[in-house]
PDB file of N, CA and C in Angstrom:
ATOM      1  N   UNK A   1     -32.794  16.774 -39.682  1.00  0.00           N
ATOM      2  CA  UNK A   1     -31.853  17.094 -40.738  1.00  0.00           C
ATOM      3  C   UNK A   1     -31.079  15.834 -41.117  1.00  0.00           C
ATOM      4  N   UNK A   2     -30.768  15.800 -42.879  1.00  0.00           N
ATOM      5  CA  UNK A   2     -29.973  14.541 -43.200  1.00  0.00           C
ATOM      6  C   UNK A   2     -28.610  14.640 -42.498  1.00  0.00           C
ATOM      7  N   UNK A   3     -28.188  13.331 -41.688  1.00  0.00           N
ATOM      8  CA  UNK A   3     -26.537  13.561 -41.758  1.00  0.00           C
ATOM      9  C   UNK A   3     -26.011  13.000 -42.543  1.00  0.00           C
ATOM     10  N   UNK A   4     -24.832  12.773 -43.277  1.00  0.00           N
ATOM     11  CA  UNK A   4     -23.968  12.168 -43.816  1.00  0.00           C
ATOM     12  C   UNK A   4     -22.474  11.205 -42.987  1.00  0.00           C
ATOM     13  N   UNK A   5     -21.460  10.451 -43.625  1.00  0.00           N
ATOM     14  CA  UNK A   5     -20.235  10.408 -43.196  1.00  0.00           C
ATOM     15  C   UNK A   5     -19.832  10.083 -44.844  1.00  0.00           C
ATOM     16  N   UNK A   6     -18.375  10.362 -44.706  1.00  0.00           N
ATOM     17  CA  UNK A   6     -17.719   9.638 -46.007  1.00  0.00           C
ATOM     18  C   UNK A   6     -17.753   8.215 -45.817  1.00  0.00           C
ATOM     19  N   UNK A   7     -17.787   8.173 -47.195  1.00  0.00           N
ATOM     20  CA  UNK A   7     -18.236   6.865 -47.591  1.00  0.00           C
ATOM     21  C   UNK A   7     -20.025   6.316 -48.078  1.00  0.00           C
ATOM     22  N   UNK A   8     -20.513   7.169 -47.331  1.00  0.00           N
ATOM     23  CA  UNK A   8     -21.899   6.531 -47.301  1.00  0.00           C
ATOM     24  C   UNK A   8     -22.761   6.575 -48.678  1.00  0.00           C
ATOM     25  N   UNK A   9     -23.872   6.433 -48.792  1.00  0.00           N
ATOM     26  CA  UNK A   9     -24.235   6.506 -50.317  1.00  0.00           C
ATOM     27  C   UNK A   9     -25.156   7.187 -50.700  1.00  0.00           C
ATOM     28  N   UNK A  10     -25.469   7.720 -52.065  1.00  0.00           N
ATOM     29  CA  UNK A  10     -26.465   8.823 -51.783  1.00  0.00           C
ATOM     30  C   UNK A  10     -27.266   8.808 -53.321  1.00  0.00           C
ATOM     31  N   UNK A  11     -29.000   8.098 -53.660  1.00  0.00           N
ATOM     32  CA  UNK A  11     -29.660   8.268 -54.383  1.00  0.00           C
ATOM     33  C   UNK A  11     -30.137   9.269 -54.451  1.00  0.00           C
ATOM     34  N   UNK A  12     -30.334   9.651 -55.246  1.00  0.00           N
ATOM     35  CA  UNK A  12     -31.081  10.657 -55.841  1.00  0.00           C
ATOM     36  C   UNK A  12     -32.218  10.778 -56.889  1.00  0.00           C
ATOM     37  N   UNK A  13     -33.504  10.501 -56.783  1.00  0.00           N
ATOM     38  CA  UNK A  13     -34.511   9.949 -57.678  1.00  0.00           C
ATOM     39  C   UNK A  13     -34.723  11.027 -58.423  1.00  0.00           C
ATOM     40  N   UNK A  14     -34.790  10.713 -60.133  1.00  0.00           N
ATOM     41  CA  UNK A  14     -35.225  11.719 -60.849  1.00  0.00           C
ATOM     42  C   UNK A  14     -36.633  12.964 -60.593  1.00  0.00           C
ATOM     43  N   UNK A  15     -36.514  13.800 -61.078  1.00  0.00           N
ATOM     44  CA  UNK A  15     -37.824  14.688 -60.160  1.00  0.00           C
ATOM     45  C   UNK A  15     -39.121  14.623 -61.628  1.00  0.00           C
ATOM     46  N   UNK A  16     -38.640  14.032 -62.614  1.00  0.00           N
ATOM     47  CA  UNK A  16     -39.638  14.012 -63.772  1.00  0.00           C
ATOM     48  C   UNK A  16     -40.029  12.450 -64.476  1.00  0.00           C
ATOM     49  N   UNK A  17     -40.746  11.786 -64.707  1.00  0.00           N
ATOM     50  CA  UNK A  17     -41.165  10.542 -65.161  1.00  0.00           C
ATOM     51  C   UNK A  17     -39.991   9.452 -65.271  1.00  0.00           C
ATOM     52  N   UNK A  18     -39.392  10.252 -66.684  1.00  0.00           N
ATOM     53  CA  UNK A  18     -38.051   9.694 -67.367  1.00  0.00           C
ATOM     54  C   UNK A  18     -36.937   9.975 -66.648  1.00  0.00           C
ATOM     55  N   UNK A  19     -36.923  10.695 -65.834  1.00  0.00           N
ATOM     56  CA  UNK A  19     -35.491  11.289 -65.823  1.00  0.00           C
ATOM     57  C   UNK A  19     -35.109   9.923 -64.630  1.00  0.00           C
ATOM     58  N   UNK A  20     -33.844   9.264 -64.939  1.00  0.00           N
ATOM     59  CA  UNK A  20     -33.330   8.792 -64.233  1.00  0.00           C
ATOM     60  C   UNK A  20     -32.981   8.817 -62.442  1.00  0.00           C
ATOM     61  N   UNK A  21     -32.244   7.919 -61.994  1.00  0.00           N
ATOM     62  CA  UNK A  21     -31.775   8.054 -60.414  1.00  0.00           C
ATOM     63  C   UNK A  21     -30.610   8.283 -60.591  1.00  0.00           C
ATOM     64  N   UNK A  22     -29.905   8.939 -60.165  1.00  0.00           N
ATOM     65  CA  UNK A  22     -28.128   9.147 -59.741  1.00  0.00           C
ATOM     66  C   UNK A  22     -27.780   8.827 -58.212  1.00  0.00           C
ATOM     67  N   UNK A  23     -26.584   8.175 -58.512  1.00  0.00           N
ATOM     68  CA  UNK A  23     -26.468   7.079 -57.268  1.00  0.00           C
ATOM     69  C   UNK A  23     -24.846   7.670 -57.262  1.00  0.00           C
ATOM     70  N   UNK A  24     -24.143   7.773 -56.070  1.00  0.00           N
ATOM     71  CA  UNK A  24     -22.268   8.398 -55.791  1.00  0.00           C
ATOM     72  C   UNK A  24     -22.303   8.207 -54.475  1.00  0.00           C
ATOM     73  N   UNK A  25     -21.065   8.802 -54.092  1.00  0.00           N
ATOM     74  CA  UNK A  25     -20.390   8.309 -52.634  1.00  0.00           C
ATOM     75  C   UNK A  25     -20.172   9.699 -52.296  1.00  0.00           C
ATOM     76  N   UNK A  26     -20.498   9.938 -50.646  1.00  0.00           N
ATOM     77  CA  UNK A  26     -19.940  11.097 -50.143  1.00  0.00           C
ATOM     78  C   UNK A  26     -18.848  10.820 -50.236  1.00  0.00           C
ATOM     79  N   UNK A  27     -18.118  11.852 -50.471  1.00  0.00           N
ATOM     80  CA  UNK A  27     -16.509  12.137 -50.999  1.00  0.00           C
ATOM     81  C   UNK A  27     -15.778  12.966 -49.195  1.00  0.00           C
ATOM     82  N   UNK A  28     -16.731  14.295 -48.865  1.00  0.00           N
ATOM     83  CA  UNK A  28     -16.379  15.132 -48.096  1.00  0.00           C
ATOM     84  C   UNK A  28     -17.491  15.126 -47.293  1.00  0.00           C
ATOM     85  N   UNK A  29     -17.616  15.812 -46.027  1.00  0.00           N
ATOM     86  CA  UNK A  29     -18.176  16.479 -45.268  1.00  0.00           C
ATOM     87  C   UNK A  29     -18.038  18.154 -45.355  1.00  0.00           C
ATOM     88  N   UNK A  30     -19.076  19.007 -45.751  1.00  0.00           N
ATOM     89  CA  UNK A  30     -18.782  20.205 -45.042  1.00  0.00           C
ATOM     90  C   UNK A  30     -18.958  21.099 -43.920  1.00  0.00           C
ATOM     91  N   UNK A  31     -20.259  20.416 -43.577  1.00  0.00           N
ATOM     92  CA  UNK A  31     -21.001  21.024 -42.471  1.00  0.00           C
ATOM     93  C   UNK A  31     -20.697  20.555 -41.139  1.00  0.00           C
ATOM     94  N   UNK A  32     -21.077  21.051 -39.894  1.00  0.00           N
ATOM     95  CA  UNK A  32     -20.776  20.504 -38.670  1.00  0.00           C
ATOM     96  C   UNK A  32     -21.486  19.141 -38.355  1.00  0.00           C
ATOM     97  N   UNK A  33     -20.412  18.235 -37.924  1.00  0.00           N
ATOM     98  CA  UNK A  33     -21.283  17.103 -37.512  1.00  0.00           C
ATOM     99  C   UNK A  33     -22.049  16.268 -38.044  1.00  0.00           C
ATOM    100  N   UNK A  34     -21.361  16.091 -39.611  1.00  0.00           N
ATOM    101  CA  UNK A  34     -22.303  15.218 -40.382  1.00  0.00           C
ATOM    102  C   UNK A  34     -23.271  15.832 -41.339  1.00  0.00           C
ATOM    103  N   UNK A  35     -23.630  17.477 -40.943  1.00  0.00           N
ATOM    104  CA  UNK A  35     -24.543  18.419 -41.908  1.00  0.00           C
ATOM    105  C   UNK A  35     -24.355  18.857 -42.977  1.00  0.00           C
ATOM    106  N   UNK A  36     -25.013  18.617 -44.165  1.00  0.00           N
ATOM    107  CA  UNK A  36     -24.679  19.769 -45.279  1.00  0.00           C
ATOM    108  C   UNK A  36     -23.997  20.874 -45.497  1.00  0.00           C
ATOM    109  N   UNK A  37     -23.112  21.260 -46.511  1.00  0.00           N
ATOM    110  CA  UNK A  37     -23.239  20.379 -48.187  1.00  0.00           C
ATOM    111  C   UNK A  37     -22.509  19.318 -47.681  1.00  0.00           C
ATOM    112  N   UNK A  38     -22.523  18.442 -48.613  1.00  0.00           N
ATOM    113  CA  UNK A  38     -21.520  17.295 -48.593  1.00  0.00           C
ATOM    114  C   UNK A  38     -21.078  17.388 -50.755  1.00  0.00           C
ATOM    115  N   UNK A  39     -20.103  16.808 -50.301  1.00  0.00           N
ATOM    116  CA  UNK A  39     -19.284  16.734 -51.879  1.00  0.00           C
ATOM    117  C   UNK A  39     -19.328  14.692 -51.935  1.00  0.00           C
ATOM    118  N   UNK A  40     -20.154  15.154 -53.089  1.00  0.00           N
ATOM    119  CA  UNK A  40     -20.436  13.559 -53.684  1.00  0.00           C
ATOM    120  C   UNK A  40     -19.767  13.143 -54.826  1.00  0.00           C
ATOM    121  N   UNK A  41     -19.182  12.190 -55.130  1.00  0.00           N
ATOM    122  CA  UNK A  41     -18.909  11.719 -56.771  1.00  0.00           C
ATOM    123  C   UNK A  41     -19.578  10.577 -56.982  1.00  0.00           C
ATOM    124  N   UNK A  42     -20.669  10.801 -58.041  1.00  0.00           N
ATOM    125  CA  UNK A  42     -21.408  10.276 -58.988  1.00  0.00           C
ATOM    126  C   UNK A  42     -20.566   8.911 -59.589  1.00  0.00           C
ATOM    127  N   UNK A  43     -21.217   7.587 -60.138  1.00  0.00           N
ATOM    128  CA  UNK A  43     -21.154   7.083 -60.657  1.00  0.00           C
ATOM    129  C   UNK A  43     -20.504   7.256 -62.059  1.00  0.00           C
ATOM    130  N   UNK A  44     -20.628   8.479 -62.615  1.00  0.00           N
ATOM    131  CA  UNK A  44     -20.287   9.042 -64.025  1.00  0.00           C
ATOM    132  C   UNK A  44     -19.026   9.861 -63.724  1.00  0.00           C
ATOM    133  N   UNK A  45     -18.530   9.999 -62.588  1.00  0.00           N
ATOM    134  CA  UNK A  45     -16.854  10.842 -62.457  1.00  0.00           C
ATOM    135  C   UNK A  45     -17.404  11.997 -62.099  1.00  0.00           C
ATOM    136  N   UNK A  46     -18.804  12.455 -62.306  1.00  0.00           N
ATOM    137  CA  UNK A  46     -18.849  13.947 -61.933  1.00  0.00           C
ATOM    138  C   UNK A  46     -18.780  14.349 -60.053  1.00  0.00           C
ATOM    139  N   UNK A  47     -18.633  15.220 -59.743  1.00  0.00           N
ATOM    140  CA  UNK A  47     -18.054  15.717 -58.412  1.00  0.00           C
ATOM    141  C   UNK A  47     -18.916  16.418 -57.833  1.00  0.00           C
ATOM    142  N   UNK A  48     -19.671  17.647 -56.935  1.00  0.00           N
ATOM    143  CA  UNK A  48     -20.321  18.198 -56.815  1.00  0.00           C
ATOM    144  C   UNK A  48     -20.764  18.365 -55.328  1.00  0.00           C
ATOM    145  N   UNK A  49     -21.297  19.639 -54.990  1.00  0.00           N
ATOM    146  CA  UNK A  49     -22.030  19.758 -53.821  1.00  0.00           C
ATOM    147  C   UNK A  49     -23.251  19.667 -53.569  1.00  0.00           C
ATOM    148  N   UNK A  50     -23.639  18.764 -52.778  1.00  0.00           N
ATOM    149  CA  UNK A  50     -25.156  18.579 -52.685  1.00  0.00           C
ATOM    150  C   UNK A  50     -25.920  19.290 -51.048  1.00  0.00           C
ATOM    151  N   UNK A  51     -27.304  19.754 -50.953  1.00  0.00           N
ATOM    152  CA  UNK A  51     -28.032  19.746 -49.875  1.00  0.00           C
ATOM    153  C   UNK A  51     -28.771  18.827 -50.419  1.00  0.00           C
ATOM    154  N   UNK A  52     -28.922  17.792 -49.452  1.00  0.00           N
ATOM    155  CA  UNK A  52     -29.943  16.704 -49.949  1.00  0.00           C
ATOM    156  C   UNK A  52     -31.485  17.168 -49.728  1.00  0.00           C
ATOM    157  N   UNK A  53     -32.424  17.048 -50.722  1.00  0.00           N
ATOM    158  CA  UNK A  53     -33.609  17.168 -50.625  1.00  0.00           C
ATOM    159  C   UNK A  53     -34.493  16.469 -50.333  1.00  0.00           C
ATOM    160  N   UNK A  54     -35.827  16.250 -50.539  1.00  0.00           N
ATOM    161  CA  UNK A  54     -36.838  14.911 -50.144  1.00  0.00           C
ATOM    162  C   UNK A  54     -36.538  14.281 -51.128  1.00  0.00           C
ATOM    163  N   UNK A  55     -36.038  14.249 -52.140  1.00  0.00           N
ATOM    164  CA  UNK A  55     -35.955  13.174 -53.307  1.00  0.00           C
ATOM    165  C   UNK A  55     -34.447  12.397 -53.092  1.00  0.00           C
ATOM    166  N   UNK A  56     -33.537  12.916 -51.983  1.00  0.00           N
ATOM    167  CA  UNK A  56     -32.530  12.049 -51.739  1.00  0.00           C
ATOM    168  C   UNK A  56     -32.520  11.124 -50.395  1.00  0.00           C
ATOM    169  N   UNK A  57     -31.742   9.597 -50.729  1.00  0.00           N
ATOM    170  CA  UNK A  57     -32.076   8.772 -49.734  1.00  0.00           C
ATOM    171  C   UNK A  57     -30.325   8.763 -49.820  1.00  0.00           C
ATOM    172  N   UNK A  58     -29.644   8.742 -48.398  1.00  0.00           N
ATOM    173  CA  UNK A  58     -28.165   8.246 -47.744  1.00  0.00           C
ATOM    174  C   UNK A  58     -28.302   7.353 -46.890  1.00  0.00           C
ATOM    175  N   UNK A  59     -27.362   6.100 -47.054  1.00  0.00           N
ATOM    176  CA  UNK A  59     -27.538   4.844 -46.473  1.00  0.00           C
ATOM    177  C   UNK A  59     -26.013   4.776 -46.533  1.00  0.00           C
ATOM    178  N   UNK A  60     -25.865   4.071 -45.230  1.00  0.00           N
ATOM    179  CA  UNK A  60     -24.390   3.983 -44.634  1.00  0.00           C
ATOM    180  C   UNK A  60     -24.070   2.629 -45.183  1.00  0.00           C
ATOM    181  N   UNK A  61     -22.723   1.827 -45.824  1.00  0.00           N
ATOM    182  CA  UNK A  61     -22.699   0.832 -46.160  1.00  0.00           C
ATOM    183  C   UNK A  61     -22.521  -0.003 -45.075  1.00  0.00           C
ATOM    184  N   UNK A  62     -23.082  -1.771 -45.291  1.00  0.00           N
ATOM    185  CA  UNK A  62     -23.191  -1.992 -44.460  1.00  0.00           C
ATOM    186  C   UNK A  62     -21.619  -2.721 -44.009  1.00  0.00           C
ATOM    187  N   UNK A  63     -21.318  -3.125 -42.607  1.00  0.00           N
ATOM    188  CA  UNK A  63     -19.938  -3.549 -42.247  1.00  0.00           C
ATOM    189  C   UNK A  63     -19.771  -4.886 -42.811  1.00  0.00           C
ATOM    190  N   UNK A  64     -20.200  -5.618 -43.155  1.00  0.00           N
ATOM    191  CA  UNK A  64     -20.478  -6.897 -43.808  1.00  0.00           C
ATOM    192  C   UNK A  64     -19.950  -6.645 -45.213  1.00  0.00           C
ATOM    193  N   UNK A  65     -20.352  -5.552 -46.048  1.00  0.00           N
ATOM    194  CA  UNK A  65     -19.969  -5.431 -47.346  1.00  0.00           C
ATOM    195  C   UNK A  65     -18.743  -5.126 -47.310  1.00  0.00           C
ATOM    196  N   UNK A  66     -18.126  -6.019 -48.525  1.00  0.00           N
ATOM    197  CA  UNK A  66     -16.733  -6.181 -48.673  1.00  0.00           C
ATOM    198  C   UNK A  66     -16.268  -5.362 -49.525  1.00  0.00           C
ATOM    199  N   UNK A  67     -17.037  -4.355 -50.180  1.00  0.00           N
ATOM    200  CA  UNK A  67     -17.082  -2.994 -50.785  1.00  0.00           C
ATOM    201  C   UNK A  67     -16.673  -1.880 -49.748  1.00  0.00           C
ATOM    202  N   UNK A  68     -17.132  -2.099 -48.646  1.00  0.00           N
ATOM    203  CA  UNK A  68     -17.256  -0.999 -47.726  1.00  0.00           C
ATOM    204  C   UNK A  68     -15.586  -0.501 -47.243  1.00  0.00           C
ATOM    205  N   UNK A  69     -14.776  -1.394 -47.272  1.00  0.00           N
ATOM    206  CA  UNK A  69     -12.857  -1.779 -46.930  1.00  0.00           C
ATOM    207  C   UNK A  69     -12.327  -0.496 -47.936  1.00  0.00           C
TER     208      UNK A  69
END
């Protein structure tokens, strides 16, 4: 199962040719221990609950990035 933490990052590859990737930040945790849903905000301001599927990749930022502070 995916875990999450806040902060971490979360693609999402379009599921049709054209359709774009959406890329946001876990915002929340809801589940136990890192598990689903998690509440993401999008690049575009939008907010939302996600179960991540096979088409989503979460990558923890790294401690080096000066984004990550």
């Amino acid at each position: 199962m995916t875990q999450a933490r806040v902060g971490d990052q979360v693609v999402i590859r379009g599921r049709h040719v054209d359709d774009a990737a959406r890329s946001g930040t876990v915002i929340a945790g809801h589940g136990p221990d890192g598990d689903p849903p998690y509440r993401v905000r999008f690049e575009d301001g939008h907010e939302t609950l996600i179960f991540p599927g096979p088409d989503a990749v979460i990558t923890s930022p790294s401690p080096n990035d000066p984004s990550a502070s």
